[in-house]
Protein backbone atom coordinates (compact mmCIF):
# COMPACT_ATOMS: atom_id res chain seq x y z
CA UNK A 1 -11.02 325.90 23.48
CA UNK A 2 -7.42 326.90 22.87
CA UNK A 3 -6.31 330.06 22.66
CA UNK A 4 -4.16 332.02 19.61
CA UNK A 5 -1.88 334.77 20.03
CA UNK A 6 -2.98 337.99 18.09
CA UNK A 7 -0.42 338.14 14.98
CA UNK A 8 2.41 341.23 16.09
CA UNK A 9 3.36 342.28 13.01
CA UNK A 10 5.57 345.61 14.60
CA UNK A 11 8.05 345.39 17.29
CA UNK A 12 7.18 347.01 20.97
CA UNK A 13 8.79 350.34 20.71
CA UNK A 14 6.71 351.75 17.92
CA UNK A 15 3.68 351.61 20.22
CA UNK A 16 5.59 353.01 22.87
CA UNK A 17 7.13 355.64 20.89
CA UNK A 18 3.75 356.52 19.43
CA UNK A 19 2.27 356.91 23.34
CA UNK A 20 5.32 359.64 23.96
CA UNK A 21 4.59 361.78 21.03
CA UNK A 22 0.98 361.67 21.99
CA UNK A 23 2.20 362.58 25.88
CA UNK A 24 4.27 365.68 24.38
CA UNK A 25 1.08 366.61 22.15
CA UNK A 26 -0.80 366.61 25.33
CA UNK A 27 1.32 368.83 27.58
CA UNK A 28 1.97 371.44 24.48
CA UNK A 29 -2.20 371.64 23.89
CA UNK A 30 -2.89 371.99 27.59
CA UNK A 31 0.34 374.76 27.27
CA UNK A 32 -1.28 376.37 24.46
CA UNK A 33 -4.73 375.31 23.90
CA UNK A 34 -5.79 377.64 20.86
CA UNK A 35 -2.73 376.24 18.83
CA UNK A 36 -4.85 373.19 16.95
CA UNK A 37 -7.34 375.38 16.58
CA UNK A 38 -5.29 377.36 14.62
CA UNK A 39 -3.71 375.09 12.22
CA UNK A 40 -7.02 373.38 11.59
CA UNK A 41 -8.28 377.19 10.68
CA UNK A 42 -5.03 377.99 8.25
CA UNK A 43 -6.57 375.60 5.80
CA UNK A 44 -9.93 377.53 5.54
CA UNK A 45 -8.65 381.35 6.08
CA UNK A 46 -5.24 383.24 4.83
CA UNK A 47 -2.23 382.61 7.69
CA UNK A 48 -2.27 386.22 7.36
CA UNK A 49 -5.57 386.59 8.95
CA UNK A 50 -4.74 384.74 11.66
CA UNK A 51 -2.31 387.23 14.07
CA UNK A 52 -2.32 384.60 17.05
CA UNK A 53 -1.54 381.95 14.82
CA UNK A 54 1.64 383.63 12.91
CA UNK A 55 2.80 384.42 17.32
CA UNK A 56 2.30 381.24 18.48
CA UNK A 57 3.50 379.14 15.69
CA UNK A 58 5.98 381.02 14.17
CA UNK A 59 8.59 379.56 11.89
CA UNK A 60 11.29 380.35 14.77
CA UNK A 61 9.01 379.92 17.42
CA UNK A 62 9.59 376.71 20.20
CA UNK A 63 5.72 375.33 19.65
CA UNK A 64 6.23 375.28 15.63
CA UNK A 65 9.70 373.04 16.25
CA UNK A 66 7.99 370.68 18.76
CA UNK A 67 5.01 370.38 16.56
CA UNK A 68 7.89 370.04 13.36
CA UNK A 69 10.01 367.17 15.49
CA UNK A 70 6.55 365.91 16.38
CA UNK A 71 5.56 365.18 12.48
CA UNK A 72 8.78 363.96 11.62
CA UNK A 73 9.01 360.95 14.47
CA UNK A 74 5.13 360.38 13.58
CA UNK A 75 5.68 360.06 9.55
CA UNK A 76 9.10 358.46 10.60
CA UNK A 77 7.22 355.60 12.03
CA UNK A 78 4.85 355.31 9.51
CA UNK A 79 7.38 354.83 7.17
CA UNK A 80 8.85 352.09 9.47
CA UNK A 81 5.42 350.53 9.16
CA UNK A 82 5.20 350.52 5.78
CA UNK A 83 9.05 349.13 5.19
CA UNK A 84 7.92 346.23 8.41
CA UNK A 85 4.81 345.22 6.40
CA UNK A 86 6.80 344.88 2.79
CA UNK A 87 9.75 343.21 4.50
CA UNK A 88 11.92 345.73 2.86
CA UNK A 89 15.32 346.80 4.60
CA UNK A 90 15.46 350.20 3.23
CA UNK A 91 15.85 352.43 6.39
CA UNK A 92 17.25 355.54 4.90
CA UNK A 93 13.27 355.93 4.20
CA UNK A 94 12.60 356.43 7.14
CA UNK A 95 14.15 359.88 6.80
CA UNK A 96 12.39 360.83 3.44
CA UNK A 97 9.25 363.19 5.28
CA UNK A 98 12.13 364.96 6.73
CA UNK A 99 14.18 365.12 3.98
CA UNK A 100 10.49 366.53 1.71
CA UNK A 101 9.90 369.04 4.08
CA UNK A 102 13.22 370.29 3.84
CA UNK A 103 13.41 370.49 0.09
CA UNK A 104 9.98 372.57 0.49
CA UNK A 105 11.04 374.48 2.86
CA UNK A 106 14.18 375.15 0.99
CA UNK A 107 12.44 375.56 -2.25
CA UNK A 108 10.09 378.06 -0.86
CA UNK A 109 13.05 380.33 0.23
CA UNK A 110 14.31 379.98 -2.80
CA UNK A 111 11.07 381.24 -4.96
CA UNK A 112 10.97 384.18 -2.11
CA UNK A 113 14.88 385.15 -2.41
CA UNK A 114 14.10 384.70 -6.87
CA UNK A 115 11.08 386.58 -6.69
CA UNK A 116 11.93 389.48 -4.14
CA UNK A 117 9.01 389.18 -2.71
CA UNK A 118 9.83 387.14 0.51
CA UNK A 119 7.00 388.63 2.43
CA UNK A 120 4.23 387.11 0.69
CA UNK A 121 5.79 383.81 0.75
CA UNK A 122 5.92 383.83 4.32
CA UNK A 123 2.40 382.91 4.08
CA UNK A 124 3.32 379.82 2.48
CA UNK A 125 5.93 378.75 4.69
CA UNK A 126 3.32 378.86 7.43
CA UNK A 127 0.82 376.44 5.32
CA UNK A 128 3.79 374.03 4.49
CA UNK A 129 4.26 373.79 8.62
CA UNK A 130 0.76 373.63 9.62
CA UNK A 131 0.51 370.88 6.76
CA UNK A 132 3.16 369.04 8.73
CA UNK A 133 1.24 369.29 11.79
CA UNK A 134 -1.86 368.45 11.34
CA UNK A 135 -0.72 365.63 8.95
CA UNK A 136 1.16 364.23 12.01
CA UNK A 137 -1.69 364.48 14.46
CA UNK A 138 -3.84 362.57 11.86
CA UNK A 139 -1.78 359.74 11.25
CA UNK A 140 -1.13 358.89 15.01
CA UNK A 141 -5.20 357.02 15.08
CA UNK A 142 -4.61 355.19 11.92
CA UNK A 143 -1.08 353.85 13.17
CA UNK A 144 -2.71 352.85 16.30
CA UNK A 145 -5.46 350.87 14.43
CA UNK A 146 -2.79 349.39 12.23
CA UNK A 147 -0.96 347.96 15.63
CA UNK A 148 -4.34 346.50 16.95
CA UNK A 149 -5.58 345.13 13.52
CA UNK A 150 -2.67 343.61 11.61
CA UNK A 151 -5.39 342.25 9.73
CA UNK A 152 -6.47 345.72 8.30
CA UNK A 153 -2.71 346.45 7.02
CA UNK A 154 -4.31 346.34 3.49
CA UNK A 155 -6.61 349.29 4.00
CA UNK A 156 -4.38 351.14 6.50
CA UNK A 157 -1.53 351.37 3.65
CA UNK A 158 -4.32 352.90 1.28
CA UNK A 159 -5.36 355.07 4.30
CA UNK A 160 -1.76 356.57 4.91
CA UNK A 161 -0.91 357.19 0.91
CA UNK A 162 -4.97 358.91 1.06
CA UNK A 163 -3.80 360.89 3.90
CA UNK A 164 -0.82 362.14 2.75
CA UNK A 165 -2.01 362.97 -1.08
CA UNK A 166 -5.03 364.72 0.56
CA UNK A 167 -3.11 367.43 2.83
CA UNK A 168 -0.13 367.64 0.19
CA UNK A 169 -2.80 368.34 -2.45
CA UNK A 170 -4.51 370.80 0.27
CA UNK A 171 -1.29 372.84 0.78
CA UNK A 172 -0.78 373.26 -3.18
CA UNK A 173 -3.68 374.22 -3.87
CA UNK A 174 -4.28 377.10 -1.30
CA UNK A 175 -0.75 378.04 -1.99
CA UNK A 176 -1.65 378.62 -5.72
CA UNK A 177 -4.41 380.25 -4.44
CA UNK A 178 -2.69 382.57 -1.96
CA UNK A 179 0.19 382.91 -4.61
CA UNK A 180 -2.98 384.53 -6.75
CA UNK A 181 -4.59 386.54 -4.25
CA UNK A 182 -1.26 388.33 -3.73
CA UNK A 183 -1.05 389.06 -7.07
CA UNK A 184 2.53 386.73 -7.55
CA UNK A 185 3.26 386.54 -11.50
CA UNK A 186 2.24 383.33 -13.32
CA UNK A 187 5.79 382.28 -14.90
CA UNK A 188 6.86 382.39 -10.77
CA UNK A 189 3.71 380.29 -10.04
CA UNK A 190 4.36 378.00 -12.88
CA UNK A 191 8.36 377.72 -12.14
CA UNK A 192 7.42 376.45 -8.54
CA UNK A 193 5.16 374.30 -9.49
CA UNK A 194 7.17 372.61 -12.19
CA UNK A 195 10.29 372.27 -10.66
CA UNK A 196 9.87 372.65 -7.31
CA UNK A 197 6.66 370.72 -6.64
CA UNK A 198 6.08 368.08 -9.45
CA UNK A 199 9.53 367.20 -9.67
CA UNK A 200 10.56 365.90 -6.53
CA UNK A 201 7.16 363.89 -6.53
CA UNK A 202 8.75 361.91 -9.64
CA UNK A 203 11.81 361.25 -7.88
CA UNK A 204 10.36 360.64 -4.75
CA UNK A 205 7.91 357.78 -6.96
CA UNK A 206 10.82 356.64 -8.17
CA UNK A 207 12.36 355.95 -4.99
CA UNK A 208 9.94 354.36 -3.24
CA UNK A 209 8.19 352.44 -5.54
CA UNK A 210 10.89 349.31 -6.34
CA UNK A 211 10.21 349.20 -2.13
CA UNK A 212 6.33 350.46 -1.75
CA UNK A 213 4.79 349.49 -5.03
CA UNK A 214 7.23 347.31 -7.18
């Protein structure tokens, strides 16, 4: 019988850089063990309702940022991935989760500063980060499976793009919803939606698929 090497279709490092962000994952739950707990809970309940979570992972707080750098190394990779399995070149994706959250982030500022009404937004900015997080902490399985079974890259491309279209689709919609409940006026719901939201999904299509889909 003669043995065959298993097929390595990503270099060493992404492994190993996958291992650390699980490593600083570990030592920030066993810091502050209710925080998962907390994001998975956001998605069910107002961030409102949830005092411990708005302390712990506030938007200036040191466990929101770690969790924040966290998601962006995680979806970084994953993009890497991706761009390794369609032979593409196209690095500067690599930054585009980054770059998304920021225009989200930004845009939401932006609605609170138009609106006046910053304070109910605030709520919104915590669903955009706990979206981040707990999109992170999802994806770090699949990318492991992906290493170990080149042979699944197929399905584990249709797993990240279901991933990723199921928590961005979460946040909208209980944003809409908690955009309701606080009583925000429709033309303001409408004007984020529209050119906020929908928008930079076009562009972002448009930019990824002559690499991803073309």
């Amino acid at each position: 019988m003669e043995l065959t090497l298993r097929e390595e279709l990503f270099p060493h490092w992404v492994i190993y850089a996958l291992l650390l962000t699980i490593t600083v994952l570990s030592v920030l739950k066993y810091q502050r063990e209710m925080v998962f707990s907390h994001i998975s809970v956001a998605f069910f309940k107002s961030p409102s309702s949830l005092p411990n979570a708005k302390e712990s992972l506030s938007f200036l707080g040191r466990t929101n940022w770690v969790m924040l750098l966290t998601y962006f190394a995680i979806s970084g990779i994953a993009v890497y991935m991706l761009l390794a399995y369609y032979e593409s070149t196209d690095y500067w994706l690599i930054s585009l989760p980054t770059i998304v959250y920021l225009f989200q982030l930004f845009a939401l500022f932006f609605v609170g500063f138009l609106s006046g009404e910053f304070k109910y937004v605030k709520e919104n900015i915590l669903l955009l980060n706990f979206s981040a997080h707990i999109t992170g902490i999802v994806l770090i399985p699949i990318l492991f499976i992906w290493i170990l079974n080149p042979q699944l890259s197929e399905y584990m491309v249709m797993t990240i793009a279901a991933v990723l279209i199921l928590f961005y689709s979460l946040r909208v919609v209980r944003g809409m919803l908690l955009a309701i409940r606080n009583k925000a006026l429709w033309y303001y719901i409408i004007l984020y939606l529209c050119g906020l939201e929908i928008w930079p999904i076009v562009v972002g299509y448009l930019l990824v698929s002559p690499v991803f889909i073309g």
